[in-house]
C-alpha atoms as a PDB file:
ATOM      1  CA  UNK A   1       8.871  -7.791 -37.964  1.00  0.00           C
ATOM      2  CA  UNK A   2       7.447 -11.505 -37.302  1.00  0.00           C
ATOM      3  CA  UNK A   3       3.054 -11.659 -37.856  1.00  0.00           C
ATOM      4  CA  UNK A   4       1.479 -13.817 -36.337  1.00  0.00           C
ATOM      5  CA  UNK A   5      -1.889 -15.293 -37.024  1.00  0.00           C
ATOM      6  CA  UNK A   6      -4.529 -16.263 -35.018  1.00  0.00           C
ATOM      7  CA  UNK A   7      -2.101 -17.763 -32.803  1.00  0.00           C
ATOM      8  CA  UNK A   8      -2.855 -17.730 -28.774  1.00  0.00           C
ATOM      9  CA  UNK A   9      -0.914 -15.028 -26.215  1.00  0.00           C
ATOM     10  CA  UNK A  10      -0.967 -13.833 -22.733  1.00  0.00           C
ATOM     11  CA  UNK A  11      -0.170 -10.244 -20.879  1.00  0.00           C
ATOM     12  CA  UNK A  12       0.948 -10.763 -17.263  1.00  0.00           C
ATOM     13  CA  UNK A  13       0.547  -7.515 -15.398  1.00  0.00           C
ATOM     14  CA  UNK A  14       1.836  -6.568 -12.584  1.00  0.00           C
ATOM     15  CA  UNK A  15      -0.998  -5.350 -10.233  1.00  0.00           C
ATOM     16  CA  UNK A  16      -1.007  -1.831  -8.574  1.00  0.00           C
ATOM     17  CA  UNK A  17       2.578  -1.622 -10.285  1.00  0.00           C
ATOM     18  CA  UNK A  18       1.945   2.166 -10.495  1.00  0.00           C
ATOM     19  CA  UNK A  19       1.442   2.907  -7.208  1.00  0.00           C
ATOM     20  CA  UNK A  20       4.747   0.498  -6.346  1.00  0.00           C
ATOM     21  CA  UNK A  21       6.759   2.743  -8.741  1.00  0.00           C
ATOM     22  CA  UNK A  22       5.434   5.831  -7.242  1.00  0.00           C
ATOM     23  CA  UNK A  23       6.384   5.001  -3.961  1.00  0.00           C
ATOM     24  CA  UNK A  24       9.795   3.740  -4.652  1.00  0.00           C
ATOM     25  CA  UNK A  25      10.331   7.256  -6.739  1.00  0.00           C
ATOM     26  CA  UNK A  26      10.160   9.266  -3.230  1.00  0.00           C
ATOM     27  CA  UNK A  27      13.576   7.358  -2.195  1.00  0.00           C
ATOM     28  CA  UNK A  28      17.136   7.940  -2.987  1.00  0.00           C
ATOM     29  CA  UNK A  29      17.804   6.654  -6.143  1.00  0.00           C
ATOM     30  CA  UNK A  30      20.238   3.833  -5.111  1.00  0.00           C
ATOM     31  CA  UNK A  31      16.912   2.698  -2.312  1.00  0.00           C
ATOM     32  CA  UNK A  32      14.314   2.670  -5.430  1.00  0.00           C
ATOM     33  CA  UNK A  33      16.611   0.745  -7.749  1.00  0.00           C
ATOM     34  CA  UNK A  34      17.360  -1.780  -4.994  1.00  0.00           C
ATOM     35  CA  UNK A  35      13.537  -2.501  -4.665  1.00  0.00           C
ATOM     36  CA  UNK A  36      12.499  -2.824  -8.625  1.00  0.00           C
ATOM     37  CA  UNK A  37      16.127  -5.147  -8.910  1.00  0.00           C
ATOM     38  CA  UNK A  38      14.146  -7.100  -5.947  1.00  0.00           C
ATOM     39  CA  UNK A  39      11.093  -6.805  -7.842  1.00  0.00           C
ATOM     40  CA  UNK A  40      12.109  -8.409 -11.079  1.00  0.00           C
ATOM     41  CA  UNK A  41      14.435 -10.625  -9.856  1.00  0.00           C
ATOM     42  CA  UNK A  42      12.113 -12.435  -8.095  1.00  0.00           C
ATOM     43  CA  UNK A  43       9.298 -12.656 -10.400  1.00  0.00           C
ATOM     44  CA  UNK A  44      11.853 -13.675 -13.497  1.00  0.00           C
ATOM     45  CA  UNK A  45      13.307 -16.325 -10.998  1.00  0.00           C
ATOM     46  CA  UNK A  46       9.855 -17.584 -11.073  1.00  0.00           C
ATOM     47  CA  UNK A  47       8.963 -17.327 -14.883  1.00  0.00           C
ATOM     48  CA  UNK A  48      12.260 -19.491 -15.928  1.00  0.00           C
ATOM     49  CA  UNK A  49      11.158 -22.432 -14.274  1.00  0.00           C
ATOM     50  CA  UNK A  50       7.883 -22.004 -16.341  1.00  0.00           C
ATOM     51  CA  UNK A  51       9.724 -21.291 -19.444  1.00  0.00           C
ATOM     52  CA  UNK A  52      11.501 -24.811 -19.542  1.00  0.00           C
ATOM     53  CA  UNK A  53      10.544 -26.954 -22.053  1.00  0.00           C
ATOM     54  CA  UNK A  54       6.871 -24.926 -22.211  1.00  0.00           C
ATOM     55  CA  UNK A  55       7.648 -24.596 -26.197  1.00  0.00           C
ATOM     56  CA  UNK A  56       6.391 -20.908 -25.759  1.00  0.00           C
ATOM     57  CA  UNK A  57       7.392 -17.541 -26.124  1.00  0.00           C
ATOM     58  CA  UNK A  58       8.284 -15.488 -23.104  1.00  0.00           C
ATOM     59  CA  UNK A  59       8.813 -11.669 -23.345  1.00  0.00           C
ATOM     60  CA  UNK A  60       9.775  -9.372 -20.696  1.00  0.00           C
ATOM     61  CA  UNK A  61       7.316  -6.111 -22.012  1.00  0.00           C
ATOM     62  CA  UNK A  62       7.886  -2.670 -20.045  1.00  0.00           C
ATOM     63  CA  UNK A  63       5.947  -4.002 -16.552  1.00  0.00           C
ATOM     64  CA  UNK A  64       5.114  -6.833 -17.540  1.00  0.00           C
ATOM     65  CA  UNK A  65       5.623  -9.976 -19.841  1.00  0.00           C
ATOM     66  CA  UNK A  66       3.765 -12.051 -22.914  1.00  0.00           C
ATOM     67  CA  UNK A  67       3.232 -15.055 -23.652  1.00  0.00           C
ATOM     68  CA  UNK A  68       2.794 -16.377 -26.838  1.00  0.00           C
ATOM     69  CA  UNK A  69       2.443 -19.667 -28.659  1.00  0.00           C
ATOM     70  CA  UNK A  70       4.277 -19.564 -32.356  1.00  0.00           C
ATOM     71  CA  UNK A  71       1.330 -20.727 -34.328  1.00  0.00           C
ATOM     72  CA  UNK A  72      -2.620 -21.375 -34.095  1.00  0.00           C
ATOM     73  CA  UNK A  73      -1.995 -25.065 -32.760  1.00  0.00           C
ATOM     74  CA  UNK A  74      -4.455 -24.909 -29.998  1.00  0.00           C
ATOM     75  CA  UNK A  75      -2.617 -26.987 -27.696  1.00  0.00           C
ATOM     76  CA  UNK A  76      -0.885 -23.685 -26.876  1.00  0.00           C
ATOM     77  CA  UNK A  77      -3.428 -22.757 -25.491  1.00  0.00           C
ATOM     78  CA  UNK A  78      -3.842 -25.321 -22.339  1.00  0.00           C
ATOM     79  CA  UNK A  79      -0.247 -24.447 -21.675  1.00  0.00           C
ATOM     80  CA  UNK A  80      -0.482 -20.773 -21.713  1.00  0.00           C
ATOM     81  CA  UNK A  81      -3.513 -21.298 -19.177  1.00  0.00           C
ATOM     82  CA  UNK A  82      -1.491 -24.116 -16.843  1.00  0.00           C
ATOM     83  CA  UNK A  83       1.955 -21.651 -17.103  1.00  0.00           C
ATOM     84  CA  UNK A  84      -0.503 -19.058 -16.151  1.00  0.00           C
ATOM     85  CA  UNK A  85      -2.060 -20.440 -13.034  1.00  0.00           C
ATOM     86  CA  UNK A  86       0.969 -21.546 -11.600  1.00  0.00           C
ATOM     87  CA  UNK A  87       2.571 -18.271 -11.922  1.00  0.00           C
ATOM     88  CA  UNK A  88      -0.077 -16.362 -10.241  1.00  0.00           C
ATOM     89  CA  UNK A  89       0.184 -18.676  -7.133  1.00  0.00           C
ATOM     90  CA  UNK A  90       4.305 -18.287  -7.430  1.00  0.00           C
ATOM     91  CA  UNK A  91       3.536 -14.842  -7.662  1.00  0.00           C
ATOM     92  CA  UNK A  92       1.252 -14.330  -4.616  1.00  0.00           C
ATOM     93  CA  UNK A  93       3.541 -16.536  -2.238  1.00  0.00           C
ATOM     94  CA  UNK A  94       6.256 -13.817  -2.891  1.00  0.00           C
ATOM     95  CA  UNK A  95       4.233 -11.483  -2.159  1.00  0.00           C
ATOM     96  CA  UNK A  96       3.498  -9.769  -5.984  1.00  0.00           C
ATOM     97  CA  UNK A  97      -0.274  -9.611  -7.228  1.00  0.00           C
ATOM     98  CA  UNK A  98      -0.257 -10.570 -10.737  1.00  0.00           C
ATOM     99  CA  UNK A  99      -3.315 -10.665 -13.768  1.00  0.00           C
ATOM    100  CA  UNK A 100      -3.209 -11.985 -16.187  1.00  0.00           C
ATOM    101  CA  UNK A 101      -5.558 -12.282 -19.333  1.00  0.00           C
ATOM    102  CA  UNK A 102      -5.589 -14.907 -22.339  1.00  0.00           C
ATOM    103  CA  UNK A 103      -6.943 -14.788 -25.746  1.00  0.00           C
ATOM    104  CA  UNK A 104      -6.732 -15.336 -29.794  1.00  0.00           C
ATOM    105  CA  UNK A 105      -5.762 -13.287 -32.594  1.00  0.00           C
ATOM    106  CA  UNK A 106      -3.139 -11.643 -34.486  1.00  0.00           C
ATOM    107  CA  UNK A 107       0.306 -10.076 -33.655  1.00  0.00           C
ATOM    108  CA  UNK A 108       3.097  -8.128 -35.095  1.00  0.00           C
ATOM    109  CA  UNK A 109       6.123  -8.669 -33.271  1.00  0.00           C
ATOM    110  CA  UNK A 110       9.320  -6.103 -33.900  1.00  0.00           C
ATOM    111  CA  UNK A 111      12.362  -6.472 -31.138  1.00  0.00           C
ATOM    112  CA  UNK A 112      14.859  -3.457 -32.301  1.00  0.00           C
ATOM    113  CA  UNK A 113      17.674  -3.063 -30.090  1.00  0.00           C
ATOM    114  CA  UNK A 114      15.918  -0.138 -28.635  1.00  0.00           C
ATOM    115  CA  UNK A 115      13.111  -2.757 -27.455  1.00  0.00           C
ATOM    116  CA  UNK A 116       9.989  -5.118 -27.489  1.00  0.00           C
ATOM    117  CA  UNK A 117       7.371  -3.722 -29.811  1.00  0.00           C
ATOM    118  CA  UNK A 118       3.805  -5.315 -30.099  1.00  0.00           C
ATOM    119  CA  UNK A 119       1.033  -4.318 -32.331  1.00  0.00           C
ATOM    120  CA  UNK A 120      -1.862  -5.838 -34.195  1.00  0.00           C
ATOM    121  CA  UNK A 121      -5.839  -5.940 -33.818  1.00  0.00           C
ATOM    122  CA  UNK A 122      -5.491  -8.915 -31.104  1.00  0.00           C
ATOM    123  CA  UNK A 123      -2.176  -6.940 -28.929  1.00  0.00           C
ATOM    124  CA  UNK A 124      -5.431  -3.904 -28.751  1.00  0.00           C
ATOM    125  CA  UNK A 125      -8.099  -5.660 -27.880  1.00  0.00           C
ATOM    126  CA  UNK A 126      -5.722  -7.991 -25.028  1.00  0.00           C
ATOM    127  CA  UNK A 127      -4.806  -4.598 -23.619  1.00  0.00           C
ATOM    128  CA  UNK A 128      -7.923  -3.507 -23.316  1.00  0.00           C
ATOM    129  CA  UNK A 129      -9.233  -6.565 -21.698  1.00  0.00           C
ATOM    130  CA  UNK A 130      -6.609  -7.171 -19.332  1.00  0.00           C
ATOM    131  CA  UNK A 131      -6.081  -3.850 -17.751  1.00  0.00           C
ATOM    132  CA  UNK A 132      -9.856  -3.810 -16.919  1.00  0.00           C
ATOM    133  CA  UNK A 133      -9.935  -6.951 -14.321  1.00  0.00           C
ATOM    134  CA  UNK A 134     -10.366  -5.536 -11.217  1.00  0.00           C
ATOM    135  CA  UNK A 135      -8.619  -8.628  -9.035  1.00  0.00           C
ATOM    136  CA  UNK A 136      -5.617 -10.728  -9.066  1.00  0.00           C
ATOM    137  CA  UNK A 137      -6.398 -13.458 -11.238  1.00  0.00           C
ATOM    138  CA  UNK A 138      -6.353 -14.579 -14.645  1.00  0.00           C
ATOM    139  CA  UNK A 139      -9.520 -14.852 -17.659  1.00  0.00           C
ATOM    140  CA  UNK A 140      -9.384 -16.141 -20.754  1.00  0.00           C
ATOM    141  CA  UNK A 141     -11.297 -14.955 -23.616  1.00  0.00           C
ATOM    142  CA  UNK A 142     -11.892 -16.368 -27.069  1.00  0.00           C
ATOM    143  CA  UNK A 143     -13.863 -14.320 -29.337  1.00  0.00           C
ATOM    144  CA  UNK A 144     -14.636 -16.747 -31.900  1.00  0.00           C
ATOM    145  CA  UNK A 145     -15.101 -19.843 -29.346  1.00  0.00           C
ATOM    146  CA  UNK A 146     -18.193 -21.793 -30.929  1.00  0.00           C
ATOM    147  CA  UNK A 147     -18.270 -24.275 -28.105  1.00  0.00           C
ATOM    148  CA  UNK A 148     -17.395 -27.076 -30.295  1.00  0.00           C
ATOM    149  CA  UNK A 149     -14.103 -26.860 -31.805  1.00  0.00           C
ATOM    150  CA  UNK A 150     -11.950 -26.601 -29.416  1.00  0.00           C
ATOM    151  CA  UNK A 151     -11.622 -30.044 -27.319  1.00  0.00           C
ATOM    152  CA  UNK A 152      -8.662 -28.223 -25.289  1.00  0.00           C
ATOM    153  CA  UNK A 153     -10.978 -25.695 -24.014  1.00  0.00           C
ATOM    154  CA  UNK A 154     -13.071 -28.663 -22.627  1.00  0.00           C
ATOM    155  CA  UNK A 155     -10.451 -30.296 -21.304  1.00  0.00           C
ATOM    156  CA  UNK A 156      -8.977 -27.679 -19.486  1.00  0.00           C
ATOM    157  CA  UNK A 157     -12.597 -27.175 -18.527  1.00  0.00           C
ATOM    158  CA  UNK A 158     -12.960 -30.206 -16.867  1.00  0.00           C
ATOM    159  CA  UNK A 159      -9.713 -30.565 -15.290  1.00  0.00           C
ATOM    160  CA  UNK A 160     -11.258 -27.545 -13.266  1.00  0.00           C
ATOM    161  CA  UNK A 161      -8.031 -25.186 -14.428  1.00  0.00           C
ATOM    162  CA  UNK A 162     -11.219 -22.584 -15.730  1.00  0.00           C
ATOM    163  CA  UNK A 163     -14.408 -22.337 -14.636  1.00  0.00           C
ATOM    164  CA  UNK A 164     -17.327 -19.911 -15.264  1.00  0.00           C
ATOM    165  CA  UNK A 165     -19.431 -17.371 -14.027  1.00  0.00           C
ATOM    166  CA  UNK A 166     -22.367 -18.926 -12.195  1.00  0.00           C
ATOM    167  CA  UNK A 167     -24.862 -18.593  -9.450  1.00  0.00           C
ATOM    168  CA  UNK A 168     -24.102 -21.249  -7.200  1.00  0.00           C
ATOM    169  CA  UNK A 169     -27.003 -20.278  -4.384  1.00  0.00           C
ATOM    170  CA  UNK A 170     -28.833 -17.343  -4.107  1.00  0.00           C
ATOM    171  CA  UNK A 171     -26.549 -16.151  -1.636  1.00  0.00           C
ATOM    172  CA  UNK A 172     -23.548 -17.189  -3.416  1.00  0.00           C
ATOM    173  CA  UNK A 173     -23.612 -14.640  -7.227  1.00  0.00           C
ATOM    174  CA  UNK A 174     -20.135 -13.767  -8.000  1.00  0.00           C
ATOM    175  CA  UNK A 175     -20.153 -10.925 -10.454  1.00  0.00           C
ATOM    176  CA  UNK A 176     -16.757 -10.540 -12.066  1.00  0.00           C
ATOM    177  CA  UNK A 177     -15.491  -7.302 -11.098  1.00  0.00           C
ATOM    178  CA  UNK A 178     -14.491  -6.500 -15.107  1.00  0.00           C
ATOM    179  CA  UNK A 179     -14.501  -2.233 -15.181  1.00  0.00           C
ATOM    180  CA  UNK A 180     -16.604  -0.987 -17.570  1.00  0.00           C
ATOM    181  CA  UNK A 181     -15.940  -0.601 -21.234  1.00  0.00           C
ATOM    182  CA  UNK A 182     -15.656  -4.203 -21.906  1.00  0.00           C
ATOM    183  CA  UNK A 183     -18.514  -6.092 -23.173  1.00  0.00           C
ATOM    184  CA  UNK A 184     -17.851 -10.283 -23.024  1.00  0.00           C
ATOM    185  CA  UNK A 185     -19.770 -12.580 -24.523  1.00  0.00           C
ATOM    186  CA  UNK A 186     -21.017 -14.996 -21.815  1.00  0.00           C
ATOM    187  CA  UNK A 187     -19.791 -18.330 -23.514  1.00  0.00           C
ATOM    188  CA  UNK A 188     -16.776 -16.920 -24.972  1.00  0.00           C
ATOM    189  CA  UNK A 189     -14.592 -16.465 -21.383  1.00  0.00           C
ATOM    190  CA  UNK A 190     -13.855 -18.487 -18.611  1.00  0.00           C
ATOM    191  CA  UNK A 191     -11.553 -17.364 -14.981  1.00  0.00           C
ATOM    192  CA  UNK A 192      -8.479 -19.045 -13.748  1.00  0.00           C
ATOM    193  CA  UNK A 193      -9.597 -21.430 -11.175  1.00  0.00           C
ATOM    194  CA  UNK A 194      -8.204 -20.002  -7.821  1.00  0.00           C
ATOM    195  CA  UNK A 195      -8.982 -23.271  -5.741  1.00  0.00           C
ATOM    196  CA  UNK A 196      -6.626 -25.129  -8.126  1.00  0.00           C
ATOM    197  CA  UNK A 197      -3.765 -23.335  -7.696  1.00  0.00           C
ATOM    198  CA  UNK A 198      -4.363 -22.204  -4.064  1.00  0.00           C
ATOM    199  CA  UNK A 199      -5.617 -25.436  -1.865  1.00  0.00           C
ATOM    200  CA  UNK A 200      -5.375 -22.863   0.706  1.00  0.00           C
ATOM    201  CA  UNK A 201      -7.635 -22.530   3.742  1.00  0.00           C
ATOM    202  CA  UNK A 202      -9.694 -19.374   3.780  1.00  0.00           C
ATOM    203  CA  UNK A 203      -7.093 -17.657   6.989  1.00  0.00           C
ATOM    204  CA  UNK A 204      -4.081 -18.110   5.347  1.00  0.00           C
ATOM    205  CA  UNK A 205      -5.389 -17.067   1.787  1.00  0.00           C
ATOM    206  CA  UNK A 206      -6.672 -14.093   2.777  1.00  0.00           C
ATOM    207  CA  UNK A 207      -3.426 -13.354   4.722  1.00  0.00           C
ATOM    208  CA  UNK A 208      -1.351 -13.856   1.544  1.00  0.00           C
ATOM    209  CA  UNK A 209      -3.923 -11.473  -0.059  1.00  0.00           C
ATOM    210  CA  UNK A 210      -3.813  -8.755   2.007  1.00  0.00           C
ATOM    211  CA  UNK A 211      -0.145  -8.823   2.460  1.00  0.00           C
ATOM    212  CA  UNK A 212       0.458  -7.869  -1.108  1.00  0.00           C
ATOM    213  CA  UNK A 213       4.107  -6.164  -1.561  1.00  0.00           C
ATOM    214  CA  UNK A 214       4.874  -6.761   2.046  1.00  0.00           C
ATOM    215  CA  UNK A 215       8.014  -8.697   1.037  1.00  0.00           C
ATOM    216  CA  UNK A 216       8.964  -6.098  -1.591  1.00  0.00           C
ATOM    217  CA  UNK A 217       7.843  -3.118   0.557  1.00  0.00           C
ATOM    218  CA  UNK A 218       7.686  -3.978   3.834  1.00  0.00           C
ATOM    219  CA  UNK A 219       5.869  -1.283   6.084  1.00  0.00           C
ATOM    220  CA  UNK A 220       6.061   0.798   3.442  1.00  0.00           C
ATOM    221  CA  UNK A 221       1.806   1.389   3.426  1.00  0.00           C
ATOM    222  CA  UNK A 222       1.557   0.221  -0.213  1.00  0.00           C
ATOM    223  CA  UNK A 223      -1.987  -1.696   0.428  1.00  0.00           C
ATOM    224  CA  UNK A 224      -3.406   1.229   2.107  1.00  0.00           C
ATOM    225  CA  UNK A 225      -4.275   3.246  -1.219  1.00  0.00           C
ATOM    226  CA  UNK A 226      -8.128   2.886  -1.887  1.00  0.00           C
ATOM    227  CA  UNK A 227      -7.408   1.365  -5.386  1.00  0.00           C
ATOM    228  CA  UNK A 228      -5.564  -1.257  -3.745  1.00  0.00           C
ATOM    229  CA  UNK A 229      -7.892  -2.293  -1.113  1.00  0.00           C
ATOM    230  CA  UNK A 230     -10.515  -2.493  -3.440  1.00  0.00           C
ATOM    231  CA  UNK A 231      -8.766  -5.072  -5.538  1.00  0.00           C
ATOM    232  CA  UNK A 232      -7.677  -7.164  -2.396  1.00  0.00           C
ATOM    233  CA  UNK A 233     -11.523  -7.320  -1.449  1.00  0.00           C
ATOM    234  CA  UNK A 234     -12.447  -8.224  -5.094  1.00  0.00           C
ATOM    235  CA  UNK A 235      -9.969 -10.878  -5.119  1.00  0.00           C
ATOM    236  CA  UNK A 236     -10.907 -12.318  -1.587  1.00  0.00           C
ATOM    237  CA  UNK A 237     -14.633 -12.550  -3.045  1.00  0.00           C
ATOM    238  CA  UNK A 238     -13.335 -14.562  -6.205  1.00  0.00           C
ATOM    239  CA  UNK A 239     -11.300 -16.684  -3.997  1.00  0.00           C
ATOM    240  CA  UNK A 240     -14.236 -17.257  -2.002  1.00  0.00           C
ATOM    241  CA  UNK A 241     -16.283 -17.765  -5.145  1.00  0.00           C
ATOM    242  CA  UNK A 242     -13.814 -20.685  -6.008  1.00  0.00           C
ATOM    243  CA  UNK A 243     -13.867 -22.440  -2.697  1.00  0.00           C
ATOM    244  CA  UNK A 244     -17.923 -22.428  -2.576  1.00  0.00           C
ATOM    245  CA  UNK A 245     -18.107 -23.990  -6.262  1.00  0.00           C
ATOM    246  CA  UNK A 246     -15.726 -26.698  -5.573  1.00  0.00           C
ATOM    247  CA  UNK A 247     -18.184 -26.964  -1.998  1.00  0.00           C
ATOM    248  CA  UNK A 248     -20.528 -27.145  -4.278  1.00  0.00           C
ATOM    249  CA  UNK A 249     -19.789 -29.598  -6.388  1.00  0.00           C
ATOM    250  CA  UNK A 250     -18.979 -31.783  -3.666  1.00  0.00           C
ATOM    251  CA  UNK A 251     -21.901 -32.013  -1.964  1.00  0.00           C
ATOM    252  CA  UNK A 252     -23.503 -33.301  -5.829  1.00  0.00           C
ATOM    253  CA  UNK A 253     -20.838 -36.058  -6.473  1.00  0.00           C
ATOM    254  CA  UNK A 254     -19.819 -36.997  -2.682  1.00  0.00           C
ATOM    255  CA  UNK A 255     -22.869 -37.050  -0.651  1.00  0.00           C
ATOM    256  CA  UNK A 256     -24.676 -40.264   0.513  1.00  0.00           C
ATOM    257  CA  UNK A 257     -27.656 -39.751  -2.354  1.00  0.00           C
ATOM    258  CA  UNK A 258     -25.578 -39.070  -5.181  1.00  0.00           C
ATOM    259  CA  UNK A 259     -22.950 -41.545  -4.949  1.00  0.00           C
ATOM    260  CA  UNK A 260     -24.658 -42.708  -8.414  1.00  0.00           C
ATOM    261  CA  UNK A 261     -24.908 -40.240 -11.058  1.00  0.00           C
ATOM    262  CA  UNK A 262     -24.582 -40.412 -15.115  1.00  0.00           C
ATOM    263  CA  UNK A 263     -21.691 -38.686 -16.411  1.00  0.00           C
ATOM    264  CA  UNK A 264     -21.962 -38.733 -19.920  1.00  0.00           C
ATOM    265  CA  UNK A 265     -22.431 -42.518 -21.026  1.00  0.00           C
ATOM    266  CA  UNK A 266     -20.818 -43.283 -18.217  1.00  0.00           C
ATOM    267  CA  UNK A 267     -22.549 -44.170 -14.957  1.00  0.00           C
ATOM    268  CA  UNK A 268     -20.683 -45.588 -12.252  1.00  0.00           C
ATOM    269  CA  UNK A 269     -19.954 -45.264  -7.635  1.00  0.00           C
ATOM    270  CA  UNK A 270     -18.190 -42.129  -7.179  1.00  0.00           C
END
């Protein structure tokens, strides 16, 4: 068994995975194995070209897959979060809703031939968190983030690859839809940026949304379960969420009166 310490990891999930296995169970055998080969196939196609040169560990796990760096260097970390985002949009233009969620702490890591086995205080409390988003997406969480130590986290920060929970207008108050049970510290998480992975306009996004599975399953009714639905609307809102705070912010650093603004020490023309 290989421990790791304080060292950074992912879980990618496949969303609404149950309900895909369920359905594929009331075919013929040779039908149902067909579609999860399709599945997989796909998906892993995608992860490889992520895995080169990304100096990371990838792990197919039962449904899904980790991610993990091989020690605490927390430059790890703004590679699991790129890797992350780009698979999600990969992901979504085949058709297969991912989440994924990001953190710090320990692992044990056992591979018998019989299989991947995870454990440790940090594998708990990542299961916990990431199989209670309720959208497609990705969130990183940090439980010991300080908000000074970690120059990658402000970096990936303001490259715009996370951004946090904020009322932008009164009208505009996205509430993470994060199922109860899980208590976050405020300072201590940050989501995926949608808008940089998905410089998509609003139509065709919220096509690709609601056309989860329809290249795996096509016409198979898949979407129509409540459960699903519900996420599809939660992850529209997000997406919208990410297209108003980039609106947002361009109306502050673009517009005709704020074409001279202090950033910093530095003040300069936008």
């Amino acid at each position: 068994m290989k421990v790791y310490n304080n060292i950074y990891f992912a879980y990618v999930d496949i969303l609404g995975y149950k309900n895909f296995e369920n359905k594929i169970n009331s075919y013929p055998k040779e039908t149902s194995e067909h579609f999860l080969n399709s599945l997989f196939s796909q998906l892993e196609g995608n992860i490889k070209l992520l895995q080169t040169n990304s100096g990371l560990i990838w792990r197919r796990y039962g449904d899904g897959y980790v991610i993990l760096s091989t020690d605490d260097n927390v430059l790890a970390l703004s590679e699991i979060v790129k890797k992350s985002s780009r698979l999600i949009a990969f992901a979504l233009n085949i058709s297969i809703p991912l989440r994924i969620a990001i953190t710090q702490g320990n692992l044990n890591i056992d591979e018998p031939e019989q299989g991947l086995q995870i454990s440790g205080t940090g594998w708990i409390n990542l299961l916990k968190l990431e199989s209670s988003l309720n959208w497609m997406g990705g969130i990183l969480y940090l439980p010991n983030y300080d908000g000074t130590h970690q120059p990658t986290v402000q970096s990936l920060i303001s490259a715009t690859n996370l951004i946090k929970r904020q009322n932008i207008t009164k009208e505009i108050n996205f509430i993470p839809q994060i199922k109860a049970g899980v208590n976050l510290h405020i300072d201590k998480y940050w989501f995926l940026n949608w808008y940089k992975i998905f410089k998509q306009p609003k139509s065709q996004l919220d096509t690709s949304i609601n056309n989860w599975w329809s290249q795996i399953l096509p016409h198979r009714g898949l979407n129509d379960c409540e459960e699903v639905q519900n996420k599809q609307i939660n992850t529209i809102e997000f997406a919208d969420y990410c297209r108003a705070l980039l609106e947002a912010c361009e109306l502050v650093f673009f517009s005709e009166i704020d074409r001279n603004i202090m950033i910093g020490e530095i003040q300069g023309s936008v």
